[in-house]
C-alpha atoms as a PDB file:
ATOM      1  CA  UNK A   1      10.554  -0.911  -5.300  1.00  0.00           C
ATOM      2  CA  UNK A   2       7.518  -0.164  -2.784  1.00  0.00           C
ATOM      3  CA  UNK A   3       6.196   2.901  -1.934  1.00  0.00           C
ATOM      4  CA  UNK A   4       3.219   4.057  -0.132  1.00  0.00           C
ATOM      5  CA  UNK A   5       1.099   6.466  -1.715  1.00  0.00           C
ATOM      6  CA  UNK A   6      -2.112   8.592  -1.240  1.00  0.00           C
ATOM      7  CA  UNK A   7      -5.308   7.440  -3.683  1.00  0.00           C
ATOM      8  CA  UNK A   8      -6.872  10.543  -5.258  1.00  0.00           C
ATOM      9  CA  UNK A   9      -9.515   8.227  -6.077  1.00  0.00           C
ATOM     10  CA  UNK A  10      -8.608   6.521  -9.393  1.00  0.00           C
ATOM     11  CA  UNK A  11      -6.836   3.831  -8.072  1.00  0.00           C
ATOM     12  CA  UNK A  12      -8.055  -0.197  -8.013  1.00  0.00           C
ATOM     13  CA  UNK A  13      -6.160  -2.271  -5.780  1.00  0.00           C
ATOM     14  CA  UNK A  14      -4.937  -5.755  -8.054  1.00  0.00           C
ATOM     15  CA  UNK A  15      -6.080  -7.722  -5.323  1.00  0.00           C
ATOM     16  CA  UNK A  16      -9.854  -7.664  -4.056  1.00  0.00           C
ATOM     17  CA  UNK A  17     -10.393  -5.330  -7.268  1.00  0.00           C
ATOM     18  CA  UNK A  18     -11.705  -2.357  -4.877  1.00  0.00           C
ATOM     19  CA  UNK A  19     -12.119   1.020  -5.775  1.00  0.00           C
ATOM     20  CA  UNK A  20      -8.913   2.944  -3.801  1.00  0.00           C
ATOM     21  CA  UNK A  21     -11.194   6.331  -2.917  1.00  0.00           C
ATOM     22  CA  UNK A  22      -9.210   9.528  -1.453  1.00  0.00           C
ATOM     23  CA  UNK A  23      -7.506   9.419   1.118  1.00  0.00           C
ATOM     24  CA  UNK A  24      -7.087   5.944   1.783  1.00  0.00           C
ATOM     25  CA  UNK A  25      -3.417   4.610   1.958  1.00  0.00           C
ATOM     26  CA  UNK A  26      -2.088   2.198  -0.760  1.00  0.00           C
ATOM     27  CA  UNK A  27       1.158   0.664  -1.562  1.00  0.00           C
ATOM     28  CA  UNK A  28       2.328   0.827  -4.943  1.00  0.00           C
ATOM     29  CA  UNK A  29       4.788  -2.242  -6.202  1.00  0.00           C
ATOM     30  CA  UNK A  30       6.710  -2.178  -9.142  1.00  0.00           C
ATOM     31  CA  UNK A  31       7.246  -5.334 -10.518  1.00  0.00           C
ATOM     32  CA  UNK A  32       8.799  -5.132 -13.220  1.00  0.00           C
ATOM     33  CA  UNK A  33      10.551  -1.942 -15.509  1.00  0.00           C
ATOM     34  CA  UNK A  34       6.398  -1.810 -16.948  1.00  0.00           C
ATOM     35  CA  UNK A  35       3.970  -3.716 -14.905  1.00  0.00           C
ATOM     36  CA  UNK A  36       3.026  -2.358 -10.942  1.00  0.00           C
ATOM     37  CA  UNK A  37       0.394  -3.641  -8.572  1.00  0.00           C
ATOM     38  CA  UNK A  38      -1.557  -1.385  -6.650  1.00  0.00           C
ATOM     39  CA  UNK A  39      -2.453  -3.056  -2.884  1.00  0.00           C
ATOM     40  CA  UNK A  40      -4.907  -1.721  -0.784  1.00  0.00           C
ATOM     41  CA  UNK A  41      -4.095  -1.050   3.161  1.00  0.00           C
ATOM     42  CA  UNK A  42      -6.186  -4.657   3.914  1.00  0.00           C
ATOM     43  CA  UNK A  43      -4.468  -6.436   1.139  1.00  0.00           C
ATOM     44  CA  UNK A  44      -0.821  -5.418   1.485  1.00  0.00           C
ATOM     45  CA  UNK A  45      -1.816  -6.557   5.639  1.00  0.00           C
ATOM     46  CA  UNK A  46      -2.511  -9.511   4.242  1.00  0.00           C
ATOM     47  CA  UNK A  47       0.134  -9.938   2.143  1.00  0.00           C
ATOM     48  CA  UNK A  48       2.639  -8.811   4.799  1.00  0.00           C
ATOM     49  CA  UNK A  49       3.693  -5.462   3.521  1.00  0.00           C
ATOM     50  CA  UNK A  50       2.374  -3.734   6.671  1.00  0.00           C
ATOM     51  CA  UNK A  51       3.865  -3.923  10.215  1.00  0.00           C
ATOM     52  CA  UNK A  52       2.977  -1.834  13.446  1.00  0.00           C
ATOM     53  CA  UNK A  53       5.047   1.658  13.944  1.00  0.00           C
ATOM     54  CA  UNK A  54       4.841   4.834  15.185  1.00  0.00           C
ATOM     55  CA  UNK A  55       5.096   7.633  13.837  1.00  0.00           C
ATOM     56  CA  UNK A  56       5.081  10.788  16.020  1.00  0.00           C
ATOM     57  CA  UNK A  57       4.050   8.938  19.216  1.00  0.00           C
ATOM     58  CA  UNK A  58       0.778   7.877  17.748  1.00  0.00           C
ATOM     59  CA  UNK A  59       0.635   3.814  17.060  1.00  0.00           C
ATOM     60  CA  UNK A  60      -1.015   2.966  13.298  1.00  0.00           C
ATOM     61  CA  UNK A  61      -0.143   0.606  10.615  1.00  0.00           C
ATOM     62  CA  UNK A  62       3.013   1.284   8.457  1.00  0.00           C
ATOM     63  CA  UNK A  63       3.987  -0.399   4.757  1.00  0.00           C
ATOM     64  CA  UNK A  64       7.326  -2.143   5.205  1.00  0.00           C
ATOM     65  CA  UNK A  65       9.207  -0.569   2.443  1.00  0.00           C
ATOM     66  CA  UNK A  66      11.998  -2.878   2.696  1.00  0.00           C
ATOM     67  CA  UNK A  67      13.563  -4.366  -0.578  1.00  0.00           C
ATOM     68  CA  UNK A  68      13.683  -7.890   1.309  1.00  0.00           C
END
Protein backbone atom coordinates (compact mmCIF):
# COMPACT_ATOMS: atom_id res chain seq x y z
CA UNK A 1 0.00 0.00 0.00
CA UNK A 2 1.30 3.74 -0.65
CA UNK A 3 0.30 6.62 0.95
CA UNK A 4 1.48 10.09 1.07
CA UNK A 5 2.06 11.58 4.27
CA UNK A 6 3.16 14.86 6.04
CA UNK A 7 6.88 14.61 7.94
CA UNK A 8 6.62 16.14 11.42
CA UNK A 9 10.23 15.99 11.25
CA UNK A 10 11.32 12.51 12.43
CA UNK A 11 11.24 10.91 9.34
CA UNK A 12 14.55 9.60 7.09
CA UNK A 13 13.79 8.82 3.67
CA UNK A 14 15.45 4.89 2.89
CA UNK A 15 16.85 6.26 -0.07
CA UNK A 16 19.42 9.30 -0.04
CA UNK A 17 19.21 8.81 3.93
CA UNK A 18 17.90 12.60 4.33
CA UNK A 19 16.43 14.01 7.20
CA UNK A 20 12.35 14.35 6.13
CA UNK A 21 11.89 17.98 8.14
CA UNK A 22 8.12 19.37 8.55
CA UNK A 23 6.27 19.93 6.15
CA UNK A 24 7.84 18.31 3.39
CA UNK A 25 5.77 15.58 1.52
CA UNK A 26 6.82 11.86 1.71
CA UNK A 27 5.42 8.67 0.54
CA UNK A 28 5.22 5.95 2.86
CA UNK A 29 5.44 2.14 1.28
CA UNK A 30 4.62 -0.80 3.02
CA UNK A 31 6.41 -3.59 1.95
CA UNK A 32 5.73 -6.09 3.70
CA UNK A 33 3.04 -6.92 6.95
CA UNK A 34 6.50 -5.31 9.13
CA UNK A 35 9.01 -3.58 7.03
CA UNK A 36 7.99 0.15 5.17
CA UNK A 37 10.22 2.52 3.26
CA UNK A 38 9.93 6.03 3.72
CA UNK A 39 10.71 8.05 0.11
CA UNK A 40 11.31 11.49 -0.01
CA UNK A 41 9.35 13.83 -2.73
CA UNK A 42 12.92 13.68 -5.01
CA UNK A 43 13.31 10.02 -4.48
CA UNK A 44 9.82 8.62 -5.01
CA UNK A 45 10.27 11.22 -8.56
CA UNK A 46 12.89 9.23 -9.18
CA UNK A 47 11.60 6.15 -8.54
CA UNK A 48 8.38 6.92 -10.44
CA UNK A 49 5.88 7.22 -7.67
CA UNK A 50 5.13 10.85 -8.61
CA UNK A 51 3.25 12.09 -11.73
CA UNK A 52 1.93 15.71 -12.61
CA UNK A 53 -1.85 16.60 -11.33
CA UNK A 54 -3.86 19.12 -10.23
CA UNK A 55 -5.40 19.57 -7.55
CA UNK A 56 -7.77 22.56 -7.21
CA UNK A 57 -6.64 24.22 -10.48
CA UNK A 58 -3.15 24.68 -9.23
CA UNK A 59 -0.47 22.25 -11.21
CA UNK A 60 2.20 20.43 -8.53
CA UNK A 61 3.56 17.02 -8.22
CA UNK A 62 1.24 14.17 -6.98
CA UNK A 63 2.37 10.41 -5.52
CA UNK A 64 0.72 7.84 -7.77
CA UNK A 65 -1.00 5.81 -5.20
CA UNK A 66 -1.84 3.15 -7.52
CA UNK A 67 -1.39 -0.58 -6.40
CA UNK A 68 0.16 -1.28 -10.03
Amino acid sequence: MRRGCISLGNVQCDDCHRLILYPERYLSLDEDKNKQRYLCLHCAQKLGFVKRGTEKGDPELLFDLSAD
